[in-house]
Protein backbone atom coordinates (compact mmCIF):
# COMPACT_ATOMS: atom_id res chain seq x y z
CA UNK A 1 0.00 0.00 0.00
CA UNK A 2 2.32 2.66 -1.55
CA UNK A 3 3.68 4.69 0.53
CA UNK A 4 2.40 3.94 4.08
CA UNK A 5 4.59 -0.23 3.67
CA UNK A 6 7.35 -0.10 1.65
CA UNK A 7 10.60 -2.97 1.95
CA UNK A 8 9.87 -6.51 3.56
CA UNK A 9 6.68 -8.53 4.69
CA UNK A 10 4.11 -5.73 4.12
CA UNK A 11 1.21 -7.93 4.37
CA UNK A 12 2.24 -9.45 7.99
CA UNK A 13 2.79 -5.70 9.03
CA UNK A 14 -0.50 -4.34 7.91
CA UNK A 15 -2.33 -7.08 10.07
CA UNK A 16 0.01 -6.67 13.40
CA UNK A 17 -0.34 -2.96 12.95
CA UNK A 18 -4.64 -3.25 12.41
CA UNK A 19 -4.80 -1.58 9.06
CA UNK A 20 -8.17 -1.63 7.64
CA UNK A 21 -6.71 -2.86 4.41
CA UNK A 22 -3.51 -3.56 2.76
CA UNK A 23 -2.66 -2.47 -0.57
CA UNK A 24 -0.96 -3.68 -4.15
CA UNK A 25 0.78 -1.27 -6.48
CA UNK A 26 1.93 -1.70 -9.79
CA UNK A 27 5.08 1.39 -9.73
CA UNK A 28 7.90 2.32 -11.26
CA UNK A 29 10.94 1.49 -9.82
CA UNK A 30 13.33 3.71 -8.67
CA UNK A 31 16.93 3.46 -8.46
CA UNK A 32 18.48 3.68 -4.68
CA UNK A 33 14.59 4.58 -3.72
CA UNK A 34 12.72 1.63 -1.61
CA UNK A 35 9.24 1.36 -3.01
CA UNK A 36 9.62 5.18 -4.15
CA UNK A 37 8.29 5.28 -7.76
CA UNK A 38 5.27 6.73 -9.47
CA UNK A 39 2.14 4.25 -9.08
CA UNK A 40 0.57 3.72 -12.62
CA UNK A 41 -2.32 1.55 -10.72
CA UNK A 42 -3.59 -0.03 -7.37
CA UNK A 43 -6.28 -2.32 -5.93
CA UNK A 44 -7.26 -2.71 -1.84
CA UNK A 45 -8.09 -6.04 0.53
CA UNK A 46 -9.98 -4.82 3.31
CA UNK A 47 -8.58 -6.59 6.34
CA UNK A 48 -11.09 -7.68 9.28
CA UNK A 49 -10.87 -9.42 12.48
CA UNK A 50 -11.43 -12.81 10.73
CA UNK A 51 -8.71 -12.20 7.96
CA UNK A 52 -6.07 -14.02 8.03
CA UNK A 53 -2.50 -13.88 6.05
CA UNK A 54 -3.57 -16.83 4.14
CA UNK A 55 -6.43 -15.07 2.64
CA UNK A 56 -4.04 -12.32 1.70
CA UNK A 57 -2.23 -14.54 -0.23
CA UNK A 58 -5.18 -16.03 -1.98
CA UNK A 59 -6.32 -12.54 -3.19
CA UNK A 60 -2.78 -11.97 -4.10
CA UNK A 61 -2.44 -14.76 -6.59
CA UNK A 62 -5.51 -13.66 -8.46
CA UNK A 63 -5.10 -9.62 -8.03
CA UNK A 64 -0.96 -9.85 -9.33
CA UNK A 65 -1.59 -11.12 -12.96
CA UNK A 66 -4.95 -9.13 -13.49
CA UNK A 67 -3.54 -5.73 -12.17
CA UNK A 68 -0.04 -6.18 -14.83
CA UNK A 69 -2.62 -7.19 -17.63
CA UNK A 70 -4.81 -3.80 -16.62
CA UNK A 71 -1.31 -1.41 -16.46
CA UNK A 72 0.78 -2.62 -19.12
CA UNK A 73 -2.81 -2.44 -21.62
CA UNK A 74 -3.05 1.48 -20.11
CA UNK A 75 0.61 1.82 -21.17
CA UNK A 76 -0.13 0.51 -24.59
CA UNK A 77 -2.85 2.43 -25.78
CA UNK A 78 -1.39 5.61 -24.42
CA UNK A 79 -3.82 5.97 -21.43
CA UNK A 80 -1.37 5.50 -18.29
CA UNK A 81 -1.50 7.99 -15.78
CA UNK A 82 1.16 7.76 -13.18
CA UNK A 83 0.41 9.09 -9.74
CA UNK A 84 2.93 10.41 -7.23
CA UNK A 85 3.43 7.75 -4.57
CA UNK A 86 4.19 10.68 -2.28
CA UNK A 87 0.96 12.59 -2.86
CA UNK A 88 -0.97 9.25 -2.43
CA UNK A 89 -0.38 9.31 1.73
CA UNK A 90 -3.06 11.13 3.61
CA UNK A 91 -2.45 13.08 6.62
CA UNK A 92 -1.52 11.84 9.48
CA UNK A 93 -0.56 8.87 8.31
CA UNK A 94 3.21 8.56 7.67
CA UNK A 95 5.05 5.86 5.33
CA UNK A 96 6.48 2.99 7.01
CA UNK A 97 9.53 1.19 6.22
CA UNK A 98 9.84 -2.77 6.93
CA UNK A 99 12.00 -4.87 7.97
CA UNK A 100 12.22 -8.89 7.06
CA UNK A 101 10.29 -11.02 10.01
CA UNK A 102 12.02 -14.25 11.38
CA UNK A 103 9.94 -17.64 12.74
CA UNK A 104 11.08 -16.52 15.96
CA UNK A 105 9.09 -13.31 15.37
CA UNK A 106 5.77 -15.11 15.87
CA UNK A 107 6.57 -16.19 19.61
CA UNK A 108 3.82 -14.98 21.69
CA UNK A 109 4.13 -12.96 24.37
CA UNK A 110 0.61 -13.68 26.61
CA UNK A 111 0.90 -10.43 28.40
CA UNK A 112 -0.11 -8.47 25.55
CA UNK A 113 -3.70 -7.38 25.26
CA UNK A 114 -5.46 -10.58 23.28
CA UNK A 115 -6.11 -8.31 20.74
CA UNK A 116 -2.92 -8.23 20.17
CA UNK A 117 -2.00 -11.76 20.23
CA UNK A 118 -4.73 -12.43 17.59
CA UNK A 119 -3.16 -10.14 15.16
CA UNK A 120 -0.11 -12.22 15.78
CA UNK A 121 -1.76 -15.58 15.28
CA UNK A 122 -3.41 -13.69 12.24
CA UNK A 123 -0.52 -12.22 10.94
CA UNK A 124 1.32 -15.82 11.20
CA UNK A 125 -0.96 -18.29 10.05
CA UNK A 126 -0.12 -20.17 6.83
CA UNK A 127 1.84 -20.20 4.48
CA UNK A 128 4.32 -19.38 7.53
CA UNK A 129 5.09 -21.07 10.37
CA UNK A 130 2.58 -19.74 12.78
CA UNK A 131 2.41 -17.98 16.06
CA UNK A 132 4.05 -20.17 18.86
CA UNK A 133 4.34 -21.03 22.35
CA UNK A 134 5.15 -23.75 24.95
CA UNK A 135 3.09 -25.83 27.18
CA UNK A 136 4.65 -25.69 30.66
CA UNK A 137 8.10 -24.50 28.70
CA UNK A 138 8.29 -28.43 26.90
CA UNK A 139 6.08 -29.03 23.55
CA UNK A 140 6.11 -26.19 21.24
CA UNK A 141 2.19 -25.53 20.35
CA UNK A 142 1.48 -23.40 16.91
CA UNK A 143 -1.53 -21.45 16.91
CA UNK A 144 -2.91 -21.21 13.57
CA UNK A 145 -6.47 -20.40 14.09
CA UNK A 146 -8.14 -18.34 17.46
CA UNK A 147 -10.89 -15.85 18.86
CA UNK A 148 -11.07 -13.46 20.46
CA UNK A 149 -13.56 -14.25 23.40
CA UNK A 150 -15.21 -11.93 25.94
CA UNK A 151 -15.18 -14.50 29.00
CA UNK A 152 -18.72 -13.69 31.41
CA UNK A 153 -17.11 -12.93 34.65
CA UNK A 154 -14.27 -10.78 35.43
CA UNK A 155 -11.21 -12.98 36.24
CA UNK A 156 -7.97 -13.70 37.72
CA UNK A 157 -5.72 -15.54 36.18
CA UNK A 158 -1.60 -15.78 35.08
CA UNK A 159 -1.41 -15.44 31.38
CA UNK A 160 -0.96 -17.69 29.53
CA UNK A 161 -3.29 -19.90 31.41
CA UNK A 162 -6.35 -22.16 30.51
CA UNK A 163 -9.08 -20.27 32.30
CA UNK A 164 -12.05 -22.17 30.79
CA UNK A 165 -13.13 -24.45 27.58
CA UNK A 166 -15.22 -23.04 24.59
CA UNK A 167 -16.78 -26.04 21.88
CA UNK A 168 -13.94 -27.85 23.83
CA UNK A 169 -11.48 -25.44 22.93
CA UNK A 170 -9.16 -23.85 25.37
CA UNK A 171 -9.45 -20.56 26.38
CA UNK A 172 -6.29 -18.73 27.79
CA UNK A 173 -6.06 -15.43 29.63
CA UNK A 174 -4.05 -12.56 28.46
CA UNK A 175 -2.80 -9.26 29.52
CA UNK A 176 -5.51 -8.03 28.91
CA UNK A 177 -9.03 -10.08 28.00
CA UNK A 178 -8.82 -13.73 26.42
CA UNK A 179 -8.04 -15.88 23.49
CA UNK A 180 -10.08 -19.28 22.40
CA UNK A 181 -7.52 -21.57 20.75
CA UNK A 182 -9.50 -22.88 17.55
CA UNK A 183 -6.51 -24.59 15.94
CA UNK A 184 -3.50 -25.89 17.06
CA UNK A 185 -0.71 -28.28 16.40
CA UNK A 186 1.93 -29.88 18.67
CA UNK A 187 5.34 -30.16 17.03
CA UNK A 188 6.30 -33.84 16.67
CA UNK A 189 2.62 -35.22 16.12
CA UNK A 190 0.19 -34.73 13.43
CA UNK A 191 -2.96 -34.95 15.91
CA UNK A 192 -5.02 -31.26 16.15
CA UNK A 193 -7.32 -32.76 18.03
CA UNK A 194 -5.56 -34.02 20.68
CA UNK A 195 -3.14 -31.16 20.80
CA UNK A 196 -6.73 -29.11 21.76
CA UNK A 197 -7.24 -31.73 24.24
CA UNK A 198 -3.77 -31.75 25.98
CA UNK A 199 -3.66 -28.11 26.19
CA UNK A 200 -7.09 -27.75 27.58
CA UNK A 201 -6.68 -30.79 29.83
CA UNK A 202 -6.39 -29.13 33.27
CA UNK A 203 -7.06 -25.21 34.37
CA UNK A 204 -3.31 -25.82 35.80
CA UNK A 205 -1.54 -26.08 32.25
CA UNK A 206 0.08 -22.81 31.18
CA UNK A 207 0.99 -21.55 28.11
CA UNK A 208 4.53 -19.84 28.22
């Protein structure tokens, strides 16, 4: 979304930072410049609370080919109109540059507000690795699908803890509010329902 992301893993930004959609630009390159050329065209995703990265991608493989088709044909019969990337940023907004995410950029931290921690799992689902975290420190437990939940009594709890089960699926406390675990794998088995089952076993099992 020229010229609020420009540089690495725009997409995964867009959802951690809750933009309310993320862009593709077809733009001229410029040399030395990061993402700093004139746009000849554009299309938008809106991004909810149920979007996931995944469903980025999807809409990426079919918007790519169709917005180079729609350009280069402008181009060709002589009605391209570039637009200045810089004029294309409205105030107060303020262009972003990003930086390349690691794996180990999806740990979770479960003091954050859960708000935050779904963005993560959002922002980390496949085609990457997803969000992850430990049971009791040991198995390493990838969070690829969650919701946020509004639990019906005000509690206490440490985060990261089981505080109650949803459909059978755990629900763990955060910093702030909680977060019902929808899909999850353990690494060294292939069983998602079991790894639901484990986690949720006992209001003593923490997530760390």
């Amino acid at each position: 979304d020229l010229p609020r992301y420009r540089g690495n893993a725009p997409v995964n930004w867009a959802i951690l930072n809750g933009e309310p959609h993320v862009g593709l630009c077809l733009h001229r390159m410029e040399p030395g410049i990061v993402d700093g050329g004139e746009v000849l065209a554009r299309r938008h995703f809106s991004l909810t609370e149920q979007t996931y990265v995944g469903d980025v991608h999807a809409w990426l493989d079919r918007a790519i080919p169709e917005l180079v088709v729609a350009g280069f044909s402008r181009i060709v019969t002589g009605a391209a109109a570039f637009e200045d990337v810089e004029d294309a940023l409205p105030a107060p907004r303020h262009s972003l540059r990003c930086f390349p995410r690691r794996p180990e950029d999806s740990r979770i931290d479960w003091s954050q507000p859960a708000a935050t921690v779904h963005r993560l799992v959002r922002a980390s689902a496949a085609p990457y690795s997803a969000a992850c975290t430990t049971l009791e420190g040991t198995e390493v437990v990838r969070i690829w699908r969650a919701d946020l939940v509004q639990p019906e009594e005000a509690f206490l709890a440490i985060t990261g803890q089981g505080i109650f089960r949803q459909d059978g699926c755990p629900v763990i406390a955060c910093g702030e509010g909680a977060l019902v675990l929808r899909q999850i794998t353990i690494d060294g088995t292939d069983d998602a329902d079991a790894a639901l089952a484990l986690v949720g076993k006992s209001l003593r099992n923490r997530l760390i």
